[in-house]
Protein backbone atom coordinates (compact mmCIF):
# COMPACT_ATOMS: atom_id res chain seq x y z
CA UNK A 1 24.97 -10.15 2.03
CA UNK A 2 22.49 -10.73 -0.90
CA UNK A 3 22.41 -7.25 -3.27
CA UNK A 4 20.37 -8.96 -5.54
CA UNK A 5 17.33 -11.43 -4.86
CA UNK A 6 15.26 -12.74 -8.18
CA UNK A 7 12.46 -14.21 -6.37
CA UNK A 8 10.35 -16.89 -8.34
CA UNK A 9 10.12 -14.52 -11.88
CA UNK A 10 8.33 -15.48 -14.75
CA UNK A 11 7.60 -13.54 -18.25
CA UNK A 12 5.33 -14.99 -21.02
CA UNK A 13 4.77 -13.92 -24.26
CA UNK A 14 1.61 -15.05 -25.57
CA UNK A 15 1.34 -19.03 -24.89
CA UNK A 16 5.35 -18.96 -24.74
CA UNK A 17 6.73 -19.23 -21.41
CA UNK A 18 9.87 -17.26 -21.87
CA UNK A 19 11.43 -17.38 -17.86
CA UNK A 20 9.64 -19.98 -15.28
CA UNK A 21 9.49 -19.17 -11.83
CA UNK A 22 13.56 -18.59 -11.55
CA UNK A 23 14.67 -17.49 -8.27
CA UNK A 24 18.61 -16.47 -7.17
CA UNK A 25 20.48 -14.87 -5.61
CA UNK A 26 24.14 -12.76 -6.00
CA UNK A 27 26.43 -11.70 -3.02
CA UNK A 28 28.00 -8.43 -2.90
CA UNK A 29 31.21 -8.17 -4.45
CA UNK A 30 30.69 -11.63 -7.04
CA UNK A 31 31.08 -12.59 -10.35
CA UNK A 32 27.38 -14.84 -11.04
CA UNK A 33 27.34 -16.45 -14.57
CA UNK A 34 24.38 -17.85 -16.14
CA UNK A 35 24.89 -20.12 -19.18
CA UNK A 36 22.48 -21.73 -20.73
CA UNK A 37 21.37 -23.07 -24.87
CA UNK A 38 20.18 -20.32 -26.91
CA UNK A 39 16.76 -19.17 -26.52
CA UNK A 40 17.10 -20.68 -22.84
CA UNK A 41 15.68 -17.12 -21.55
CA UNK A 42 18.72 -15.60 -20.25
CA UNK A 43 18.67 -12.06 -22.30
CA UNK A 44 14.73 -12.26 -21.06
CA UNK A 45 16.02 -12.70 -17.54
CA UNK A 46 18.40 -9.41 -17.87
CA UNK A 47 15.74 -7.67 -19.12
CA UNK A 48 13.17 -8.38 -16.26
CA UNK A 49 15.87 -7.60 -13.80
CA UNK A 50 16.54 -4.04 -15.37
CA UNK A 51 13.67 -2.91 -16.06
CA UNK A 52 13.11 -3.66 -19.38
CA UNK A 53 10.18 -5.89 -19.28
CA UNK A 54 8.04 -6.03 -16.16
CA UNK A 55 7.65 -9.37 -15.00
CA UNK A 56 4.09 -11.83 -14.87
CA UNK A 57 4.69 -13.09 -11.58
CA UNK A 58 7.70 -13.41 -8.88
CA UNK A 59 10.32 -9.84 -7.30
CA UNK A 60 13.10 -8.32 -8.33
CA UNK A 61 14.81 -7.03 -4.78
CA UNK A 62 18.08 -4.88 -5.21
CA UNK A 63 19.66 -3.74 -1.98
CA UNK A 64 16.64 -4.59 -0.22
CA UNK A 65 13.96 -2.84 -1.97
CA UNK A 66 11.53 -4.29 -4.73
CA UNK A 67 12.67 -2.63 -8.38
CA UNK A 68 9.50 -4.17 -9.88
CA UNK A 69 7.97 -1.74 -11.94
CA UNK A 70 10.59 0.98 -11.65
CA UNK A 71 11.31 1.57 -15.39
CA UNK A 72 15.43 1.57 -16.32
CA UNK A 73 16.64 4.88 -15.87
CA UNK A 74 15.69 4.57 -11.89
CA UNK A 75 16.84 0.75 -11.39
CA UNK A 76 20.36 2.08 -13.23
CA UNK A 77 20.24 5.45 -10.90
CA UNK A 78 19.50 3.11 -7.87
CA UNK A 79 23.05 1.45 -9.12
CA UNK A 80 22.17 -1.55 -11.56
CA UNK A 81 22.74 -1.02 -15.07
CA UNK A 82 23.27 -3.58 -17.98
CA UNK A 83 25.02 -4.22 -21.72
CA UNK A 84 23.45 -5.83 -24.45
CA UNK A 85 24.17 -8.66 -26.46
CA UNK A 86 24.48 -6.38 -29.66
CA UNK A 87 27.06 -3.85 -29.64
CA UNK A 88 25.16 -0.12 -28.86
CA UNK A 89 27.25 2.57 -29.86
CA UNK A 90 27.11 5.98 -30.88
CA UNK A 91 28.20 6.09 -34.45
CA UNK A 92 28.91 9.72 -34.47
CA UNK A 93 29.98 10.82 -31.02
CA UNK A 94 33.37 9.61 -30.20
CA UNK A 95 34.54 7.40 -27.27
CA UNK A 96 34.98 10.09 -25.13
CA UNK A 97 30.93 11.24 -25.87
CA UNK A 98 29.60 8.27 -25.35
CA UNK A 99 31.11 7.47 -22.22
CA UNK A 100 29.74 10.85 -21.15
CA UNK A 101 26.86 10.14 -21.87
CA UNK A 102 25.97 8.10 -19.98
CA UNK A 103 27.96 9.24 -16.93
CA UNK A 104 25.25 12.27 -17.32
CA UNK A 105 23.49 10.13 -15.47
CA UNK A 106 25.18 10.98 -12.07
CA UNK A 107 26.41 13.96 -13.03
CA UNK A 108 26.29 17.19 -14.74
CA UNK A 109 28.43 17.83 -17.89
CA UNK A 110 31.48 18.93 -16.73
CA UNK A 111 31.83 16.37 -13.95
CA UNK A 112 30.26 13.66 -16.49
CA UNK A 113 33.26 14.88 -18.97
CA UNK A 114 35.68 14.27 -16.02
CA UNK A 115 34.18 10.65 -14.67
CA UNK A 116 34.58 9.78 -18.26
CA UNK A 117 38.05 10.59 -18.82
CA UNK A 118 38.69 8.79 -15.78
CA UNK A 119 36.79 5.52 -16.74
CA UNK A 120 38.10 5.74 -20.17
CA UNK A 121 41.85 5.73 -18.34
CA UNK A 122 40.33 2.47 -16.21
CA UNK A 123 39.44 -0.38 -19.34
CA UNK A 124 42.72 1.00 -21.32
CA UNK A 125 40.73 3.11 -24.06
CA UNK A 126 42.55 6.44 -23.04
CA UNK A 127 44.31 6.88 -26.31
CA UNK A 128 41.33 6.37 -28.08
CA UNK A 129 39.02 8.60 -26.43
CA UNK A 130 38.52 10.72 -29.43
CA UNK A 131 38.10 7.95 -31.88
CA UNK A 132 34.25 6.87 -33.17
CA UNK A 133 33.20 3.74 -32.37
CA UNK A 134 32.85 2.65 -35.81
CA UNK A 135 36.86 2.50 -36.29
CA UNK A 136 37.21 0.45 -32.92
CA UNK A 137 38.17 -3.16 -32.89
CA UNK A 138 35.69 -5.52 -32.10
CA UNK A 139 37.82 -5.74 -28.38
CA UNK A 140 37.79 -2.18 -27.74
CA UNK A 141 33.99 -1.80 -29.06
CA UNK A 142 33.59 -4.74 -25.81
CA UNK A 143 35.39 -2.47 -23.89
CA UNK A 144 33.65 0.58 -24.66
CA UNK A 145 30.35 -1.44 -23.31
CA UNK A 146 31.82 -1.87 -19.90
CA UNK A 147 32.68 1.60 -19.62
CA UNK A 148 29.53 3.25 -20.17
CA UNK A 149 28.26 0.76 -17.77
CA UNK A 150 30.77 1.84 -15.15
CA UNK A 151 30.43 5.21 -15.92
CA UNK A 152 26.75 5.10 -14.50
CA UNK A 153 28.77 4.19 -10.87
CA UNK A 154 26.62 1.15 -10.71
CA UNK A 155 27.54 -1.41 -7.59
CA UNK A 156 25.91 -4.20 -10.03
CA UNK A 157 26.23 -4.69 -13.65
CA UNK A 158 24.65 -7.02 -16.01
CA UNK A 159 26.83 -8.36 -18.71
CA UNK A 160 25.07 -9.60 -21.81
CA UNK A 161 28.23 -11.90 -23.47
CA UNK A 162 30.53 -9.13 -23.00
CA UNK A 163 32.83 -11.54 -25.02
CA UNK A 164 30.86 -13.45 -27.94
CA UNK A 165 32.46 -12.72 -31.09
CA UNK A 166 36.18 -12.20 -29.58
CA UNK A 167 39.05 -15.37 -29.60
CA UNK A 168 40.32 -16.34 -26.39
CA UNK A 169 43.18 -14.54 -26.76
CA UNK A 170 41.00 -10.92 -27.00
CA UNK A 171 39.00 -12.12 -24.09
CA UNK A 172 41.71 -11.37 -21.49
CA UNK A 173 41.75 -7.40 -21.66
CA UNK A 174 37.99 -6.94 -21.02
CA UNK A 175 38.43 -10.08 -18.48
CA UNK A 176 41.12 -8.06 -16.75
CA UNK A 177 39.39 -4.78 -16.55
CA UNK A 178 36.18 -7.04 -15.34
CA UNK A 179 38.32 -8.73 -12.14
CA UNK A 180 39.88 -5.08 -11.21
CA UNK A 181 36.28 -3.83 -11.01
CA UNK A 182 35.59 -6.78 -9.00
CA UNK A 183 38.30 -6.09 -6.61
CA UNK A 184 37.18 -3.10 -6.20
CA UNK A 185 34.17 -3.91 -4.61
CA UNK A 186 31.51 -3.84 -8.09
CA UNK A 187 29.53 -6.74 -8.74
CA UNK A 188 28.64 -8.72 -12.11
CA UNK A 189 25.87 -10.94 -13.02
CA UNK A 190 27.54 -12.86 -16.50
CA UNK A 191 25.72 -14.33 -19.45
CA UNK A 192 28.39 -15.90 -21.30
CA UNK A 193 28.81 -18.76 -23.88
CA UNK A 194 32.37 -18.69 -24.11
CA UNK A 195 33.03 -21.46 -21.29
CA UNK A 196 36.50 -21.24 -20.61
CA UNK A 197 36.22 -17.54 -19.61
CA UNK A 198 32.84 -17.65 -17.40
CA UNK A 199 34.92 -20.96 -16.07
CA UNK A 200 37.40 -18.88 -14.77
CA UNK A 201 35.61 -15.95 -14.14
CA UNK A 202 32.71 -16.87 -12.31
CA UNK A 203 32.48 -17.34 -8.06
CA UNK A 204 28.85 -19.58 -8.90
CA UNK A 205 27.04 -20.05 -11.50
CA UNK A 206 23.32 -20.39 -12.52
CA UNK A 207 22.25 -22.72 -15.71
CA UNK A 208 18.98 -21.97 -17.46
CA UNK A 209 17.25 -24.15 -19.99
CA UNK A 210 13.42 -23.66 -21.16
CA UNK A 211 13.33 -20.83 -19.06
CA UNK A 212 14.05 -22.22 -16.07
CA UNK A 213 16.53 -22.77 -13.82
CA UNK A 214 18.28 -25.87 -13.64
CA UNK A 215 21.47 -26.14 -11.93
CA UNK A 216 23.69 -23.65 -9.88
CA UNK A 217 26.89 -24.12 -7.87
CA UNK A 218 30.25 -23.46 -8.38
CA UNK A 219 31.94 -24.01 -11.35
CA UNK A 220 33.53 -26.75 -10.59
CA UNK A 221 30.29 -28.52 -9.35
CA UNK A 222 28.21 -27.35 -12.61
CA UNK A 223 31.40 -28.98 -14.97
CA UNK A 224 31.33 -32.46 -12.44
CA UNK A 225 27.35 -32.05 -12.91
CA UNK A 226 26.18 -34.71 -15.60
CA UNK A 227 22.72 -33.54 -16.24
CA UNK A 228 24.40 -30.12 -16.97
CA UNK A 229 27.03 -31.65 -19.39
CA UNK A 230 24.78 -34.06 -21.26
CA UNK A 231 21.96 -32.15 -21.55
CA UNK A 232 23.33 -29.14 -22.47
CA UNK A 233 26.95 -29.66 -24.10
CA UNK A 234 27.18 -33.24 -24.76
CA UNK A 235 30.49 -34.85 -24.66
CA UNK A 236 32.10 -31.27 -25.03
CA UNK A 237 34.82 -30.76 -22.07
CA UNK A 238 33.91 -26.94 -20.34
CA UNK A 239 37.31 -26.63 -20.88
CA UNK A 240 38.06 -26.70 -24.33
């Protein structure tokens, strides 16, 4: 069953078409990735989804009902919240505060205090829940981003390349803690660059170039897809 329907969206900015008439779906309980060049309109998709920016023509349907309109704090109460592509952290509250905060959301303080803890415990940051953000890795600081999204209970999140900046090798933890959330029945919409992880990560995945949509299928069909590989990564194996 569909928990999320983009029906024919589109956003312009002035005479720029930023997102053309893109329409897709995501299942309950999948990992979607959308890839896609640079300024391909993928951020500008997130954004029209959450609430962010309203969109110039086409529907936004979450669990049946039109979010249209509905400005962020309601589509992420209604159980869709996103991260950003740049790191937003709390300079001066500490892990444990800023996963709070936005578990505050739900609840009040004392249960928002105890949801924390408990997500904290969940993507392995327990022992640094009284640490700032500022003296976090770049990892952990990824990890902290998934965890103030979960705190919000969401049944979708939006990840805005949860990984860009991190090797391969760092990718894994915040991969892992992604899959067990999975498993557990949450659902993820992916923008990612880094190929081998969305590879393995995603169920389907969606390619957007120009703003609009140009490809989707699994991953193996989008790597066997030659319009996908010359057009957008040359002779560069998916893989590598």
């Amino acid at each position: 069953m569909a928990i999320l329907e983009v029906q024919n969206v589109s956003r312009r900015f002035g005479g720029l078409t930023a997102v053309s008439n893109v329409s897709f779906s995501v299942e309950k309980g999948e990992i979607l990735g959308v890839i896609g060049p640079n300024g391909a309109g993928k951020t500008t998709l997130f954004s029209l989804i959450s609430g962010f920016l309203p969109p110039n023509g086409g529907d936004v349907v979450f669990k049946g009902q039109s979010i249209v309109g509905q400005p962020p704090h309601r589509i992420a109460k209604r159980g869709l919240t996103r991260s950003f592509q740049v790191v937003q952290v709390f300079t001066d509250m500490t892990v444990l505060d800023a996963v709070t905060t936005a578990a505050l959301l739900n609840h009040p303080m004392r249960a928002a205090i105890a949801k924390a803890e408990k997500v904290i415990d969940q993507v392995g940051l327990g022992h640094k829940a009284l640490e700032t953000p500022a003296s976090l890795s770049l990892q952990d600081k990824k990890l902290l981003e998934v965890a103030k999204c979960v705190a919000t209970e969401p049944e979708l999140i939006l990840l805005d390349e949860v990984m860009a900046g991190l090797t391969l090798a760092e990718t894994q933890a915040p991969l892992k803690v992604i899959r067990d959330l999975r498993d557990a029945g949450m659902t993820f919409v992916m923008v990612e660059h880094v190929m081998p992880v969305i590879m393995s990560a995603a169920d389907r995945m969606v390619v957007i170039s120009f703003g609009q949509k140009v490809a989707e299928g699994s991953p193996a069909e989008i790597v066997a897809d030659e319009k996908v590989r010359e057009a957008y990564f040359g002779e560069e194996d998916l893989h590598d």
